[in-house]
Protein backbone atom coordinates (compact mmCIF):
# COMPACT_ATOMS: atom_id res chain seq x y z
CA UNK A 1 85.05 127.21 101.85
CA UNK A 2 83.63 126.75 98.49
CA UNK A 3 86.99 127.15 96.75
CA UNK A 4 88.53 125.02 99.12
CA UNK A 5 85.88 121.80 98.09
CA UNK A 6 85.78 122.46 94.17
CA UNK A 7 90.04 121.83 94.86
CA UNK A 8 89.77 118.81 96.85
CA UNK A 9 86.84 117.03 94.72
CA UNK A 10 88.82 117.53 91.86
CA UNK A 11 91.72 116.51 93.66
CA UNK A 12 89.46 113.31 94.65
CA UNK A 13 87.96 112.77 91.06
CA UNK A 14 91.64 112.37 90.12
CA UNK A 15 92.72 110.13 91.92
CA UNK A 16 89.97 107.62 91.80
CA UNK A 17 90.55 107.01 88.77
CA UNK A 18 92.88 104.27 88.48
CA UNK A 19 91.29 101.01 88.92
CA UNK A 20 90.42 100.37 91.98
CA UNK A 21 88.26 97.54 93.95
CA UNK A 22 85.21 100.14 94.38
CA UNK A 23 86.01 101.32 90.88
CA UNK A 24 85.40 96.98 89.50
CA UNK A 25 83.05 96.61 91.82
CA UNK A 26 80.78 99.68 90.48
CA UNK A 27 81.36 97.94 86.92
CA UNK A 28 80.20 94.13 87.57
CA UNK A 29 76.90 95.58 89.94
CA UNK A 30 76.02 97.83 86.39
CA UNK A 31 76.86 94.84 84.39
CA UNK A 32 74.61 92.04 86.19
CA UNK A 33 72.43 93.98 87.91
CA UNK A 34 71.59 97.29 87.08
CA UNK A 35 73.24 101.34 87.03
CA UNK A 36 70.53 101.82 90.28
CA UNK A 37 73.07 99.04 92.08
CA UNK A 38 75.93 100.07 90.59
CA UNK A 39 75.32 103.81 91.70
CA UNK A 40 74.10 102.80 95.17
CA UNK A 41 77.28 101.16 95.54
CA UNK A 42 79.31 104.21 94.48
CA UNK A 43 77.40 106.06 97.17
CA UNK A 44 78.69 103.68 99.30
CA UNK A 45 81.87 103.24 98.37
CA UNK A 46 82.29 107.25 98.50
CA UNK A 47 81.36 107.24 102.19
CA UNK A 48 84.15 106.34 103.95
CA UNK A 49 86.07 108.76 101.89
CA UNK A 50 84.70 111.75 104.48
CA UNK A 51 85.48 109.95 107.67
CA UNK A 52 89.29 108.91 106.68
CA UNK A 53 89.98 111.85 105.06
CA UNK A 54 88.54 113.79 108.15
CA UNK A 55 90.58 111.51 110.32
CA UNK A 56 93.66 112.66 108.69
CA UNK A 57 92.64 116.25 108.27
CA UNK A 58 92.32 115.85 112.63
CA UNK A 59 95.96 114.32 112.53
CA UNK A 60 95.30 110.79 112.71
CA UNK A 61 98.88 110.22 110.82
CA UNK A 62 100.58 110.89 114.36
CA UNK A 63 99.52 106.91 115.34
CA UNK A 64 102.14 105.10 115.91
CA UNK A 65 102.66 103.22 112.48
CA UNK A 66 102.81 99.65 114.53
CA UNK A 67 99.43 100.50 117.06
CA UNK A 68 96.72 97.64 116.67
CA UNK A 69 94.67 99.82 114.30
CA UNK A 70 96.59 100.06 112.14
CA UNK A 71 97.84 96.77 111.78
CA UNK A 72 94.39 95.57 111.44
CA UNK A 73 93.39 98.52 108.79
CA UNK A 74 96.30 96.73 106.73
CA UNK A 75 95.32 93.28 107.14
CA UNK A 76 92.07 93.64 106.89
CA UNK A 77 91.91 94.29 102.98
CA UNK A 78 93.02 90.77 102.19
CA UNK A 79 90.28 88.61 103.81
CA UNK A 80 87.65 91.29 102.14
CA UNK A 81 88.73 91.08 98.36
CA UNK A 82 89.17 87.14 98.55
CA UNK A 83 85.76 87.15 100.16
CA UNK A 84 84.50 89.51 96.47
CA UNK A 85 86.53 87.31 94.67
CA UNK A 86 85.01 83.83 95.87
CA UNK A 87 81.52 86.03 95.54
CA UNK A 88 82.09 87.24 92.05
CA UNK A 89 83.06 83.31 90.99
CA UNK A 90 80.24 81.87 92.06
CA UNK A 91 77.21 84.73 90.76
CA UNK A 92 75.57 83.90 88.25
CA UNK A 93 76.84 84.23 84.59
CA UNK A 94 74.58 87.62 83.33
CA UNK A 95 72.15 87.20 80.65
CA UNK A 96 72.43 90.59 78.25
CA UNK A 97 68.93 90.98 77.68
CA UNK A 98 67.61 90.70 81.23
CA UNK A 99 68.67 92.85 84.15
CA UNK A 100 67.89 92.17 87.75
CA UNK A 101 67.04 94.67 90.22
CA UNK A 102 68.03 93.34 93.55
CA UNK A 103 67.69 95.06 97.13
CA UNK A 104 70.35 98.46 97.11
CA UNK A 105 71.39 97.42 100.55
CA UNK A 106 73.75 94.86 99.17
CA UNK A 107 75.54 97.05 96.73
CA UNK A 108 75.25 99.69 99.26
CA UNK A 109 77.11 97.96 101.92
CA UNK A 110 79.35 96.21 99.63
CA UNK A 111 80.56 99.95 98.30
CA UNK A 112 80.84 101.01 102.08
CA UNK A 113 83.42 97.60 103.04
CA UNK A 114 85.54 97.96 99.77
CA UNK A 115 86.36 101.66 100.45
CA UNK A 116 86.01 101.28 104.43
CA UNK A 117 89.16 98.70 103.92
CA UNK A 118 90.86 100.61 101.42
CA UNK A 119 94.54 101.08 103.42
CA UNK A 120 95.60 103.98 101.15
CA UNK A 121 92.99 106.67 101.65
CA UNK A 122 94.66 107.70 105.31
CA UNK A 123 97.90 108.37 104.29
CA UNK A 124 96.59 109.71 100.58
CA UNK A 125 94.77 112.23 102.22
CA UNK A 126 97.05 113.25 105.02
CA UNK A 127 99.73 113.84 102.31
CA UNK A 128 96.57 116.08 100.71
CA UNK A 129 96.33 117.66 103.66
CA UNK A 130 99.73 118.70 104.90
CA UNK A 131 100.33 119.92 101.22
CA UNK A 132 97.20 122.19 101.62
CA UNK A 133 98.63 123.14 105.09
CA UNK A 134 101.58 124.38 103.67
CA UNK A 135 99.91 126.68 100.99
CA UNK A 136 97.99 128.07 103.51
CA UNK A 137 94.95 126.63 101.36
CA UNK A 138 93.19 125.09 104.58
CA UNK A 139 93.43 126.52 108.14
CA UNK A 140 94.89 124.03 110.45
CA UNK A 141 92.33 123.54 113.55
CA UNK A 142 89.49 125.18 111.61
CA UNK A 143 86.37 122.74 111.87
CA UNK A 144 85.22 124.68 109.01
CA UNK A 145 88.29 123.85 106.88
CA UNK A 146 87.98 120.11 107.66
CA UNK A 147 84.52 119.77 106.58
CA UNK A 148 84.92 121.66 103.12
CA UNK A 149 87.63 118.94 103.12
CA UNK A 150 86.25 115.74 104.10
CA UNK A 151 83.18 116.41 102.35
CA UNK A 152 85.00 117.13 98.94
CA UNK A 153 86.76 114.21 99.24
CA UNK A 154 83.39 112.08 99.05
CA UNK A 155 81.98 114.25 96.68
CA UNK A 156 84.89 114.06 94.32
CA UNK A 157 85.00 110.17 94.57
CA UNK A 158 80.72 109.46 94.15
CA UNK A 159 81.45 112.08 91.19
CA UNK A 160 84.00 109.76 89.00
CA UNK A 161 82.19 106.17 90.70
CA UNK A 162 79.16 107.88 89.02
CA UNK A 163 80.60 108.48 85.30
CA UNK A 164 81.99 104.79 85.79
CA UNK A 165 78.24 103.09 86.18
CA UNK A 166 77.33 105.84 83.58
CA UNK A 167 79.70 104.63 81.22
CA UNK A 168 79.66 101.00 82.06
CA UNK A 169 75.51 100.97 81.26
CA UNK A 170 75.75 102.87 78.13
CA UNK A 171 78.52 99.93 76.62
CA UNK A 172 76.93 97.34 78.57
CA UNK A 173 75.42 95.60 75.87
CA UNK A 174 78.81 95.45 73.83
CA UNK A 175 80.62 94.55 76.55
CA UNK A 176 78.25 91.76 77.30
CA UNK A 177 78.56 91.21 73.59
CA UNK A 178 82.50 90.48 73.65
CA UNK A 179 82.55 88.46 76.98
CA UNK A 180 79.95 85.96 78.21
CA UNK A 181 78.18 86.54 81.75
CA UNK A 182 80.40 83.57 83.07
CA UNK A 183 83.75 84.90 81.77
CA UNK A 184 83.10 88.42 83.31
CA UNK A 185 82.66 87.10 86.75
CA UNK A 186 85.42 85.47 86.40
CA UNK A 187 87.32 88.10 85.14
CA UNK A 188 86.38 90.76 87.94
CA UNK A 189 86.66 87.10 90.66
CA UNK A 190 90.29 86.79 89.00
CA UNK A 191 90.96 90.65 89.81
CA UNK A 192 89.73 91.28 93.37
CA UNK A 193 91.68 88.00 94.36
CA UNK A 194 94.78 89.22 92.29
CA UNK A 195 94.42 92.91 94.64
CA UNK A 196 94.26 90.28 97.77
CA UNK A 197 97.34 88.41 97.04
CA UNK A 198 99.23 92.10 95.66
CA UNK A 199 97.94 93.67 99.50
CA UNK A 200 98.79 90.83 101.24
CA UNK A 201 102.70 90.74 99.31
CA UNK A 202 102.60 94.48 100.41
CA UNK A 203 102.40 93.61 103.90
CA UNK A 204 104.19 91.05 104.22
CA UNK A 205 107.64 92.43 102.57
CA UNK A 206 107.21 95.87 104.56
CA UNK A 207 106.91 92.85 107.17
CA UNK A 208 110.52 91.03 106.44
């Protein structure tokens, strides 16, 4: 099984890469608060990753594609990134010498809503999955199997969330440098509202 979860964290370190809600959100909670809140959101944010992907690895994709859950695991993305948005444009601007070190609960849940709404990572890892499936890689109805699985997928995404708060404190004080505190929440306000309106155009063209 060991094999099996080096493949699918790498797999998962992959493709969290592109810039993501969870990926911003690990950014601006380094920037203005501290890497402790910035990694205790990417432990929440990596969470969720073990019970879709073990959802999909049990063959959740055979759902009906218009049931009521998932119509509301589609619409609910919107109302949650306008929500980070409006939150992000009204923190406070960040002062580069000072760093506050709030409760963890708040990046911690905050990590586990962003990825918990995240529409992509059922079908992203059922296609995972059936393409394992069909190299014989993973052994369909083997609880074994689906565990190496799930939990590689978390692993692989806390893995790359981590490098980001890494990377993010290390350059935080020329980043800070470049943009003011009150520009960067803007900025990352501007983006999770930009993803809300993008989601939301998703649905509703798939829609008419």
């Amino acid at each position: 099984m060991l094999p099996l979860f080096l493949l699918v964290s790498a797999i998962s370190f992959a493709g969290s890469i592109h810039p993501g809600s969870v990926n911003l959100a690990v950014v601006q909670a380094t920037l203005s608060q501290s890497r402790r809140a910035g990694l205790w959101l990417a432990l929440g944010g990596s969470l969720p990753e073990v019970v879709y992907s073990a959802l999909a690895a049990g063959g959740l994709m055979l759902i009906p594609a218009d049931s009521r859950w998932w119509i509301v695991l589609i619409y609910l993305p919107i109302p949650v990134l306008l929500l980070a948005g409006v939150a992000s444009f009204r923190q406070k601007p960040l002062v580069l010498n000072q760093q506050t070190d709030s409760s963890t609960l708040a990046p911690f849940w905050k990590g586990v809503v962003l990825a918990g709404t995240n529409p992509q990572l059922i079908p992203f890892w059922s296609a995972v999955w059936l393409y394992l499936s069909s190299t014989r890689l993973v052994s369909v109805g083997d609880s074994a199997s689906q565990w190496a699985f799930a939990l590689g997928t978390s692993a692989g995404a806390f893995a790359l969330l981590v490098v980001v708060a890494f990377l993010t404190h290390w350059q935080r004080y020329r980043i800070v440098s470049y943009l003011n505190g009150r520009l960067l929440n803007q900025l990352a306000g501007g983006a999770f509202i930009g993803m809300a309106l993008w989601q939301a155009v998703k649905v509703f063209s798939n829609k008419f």
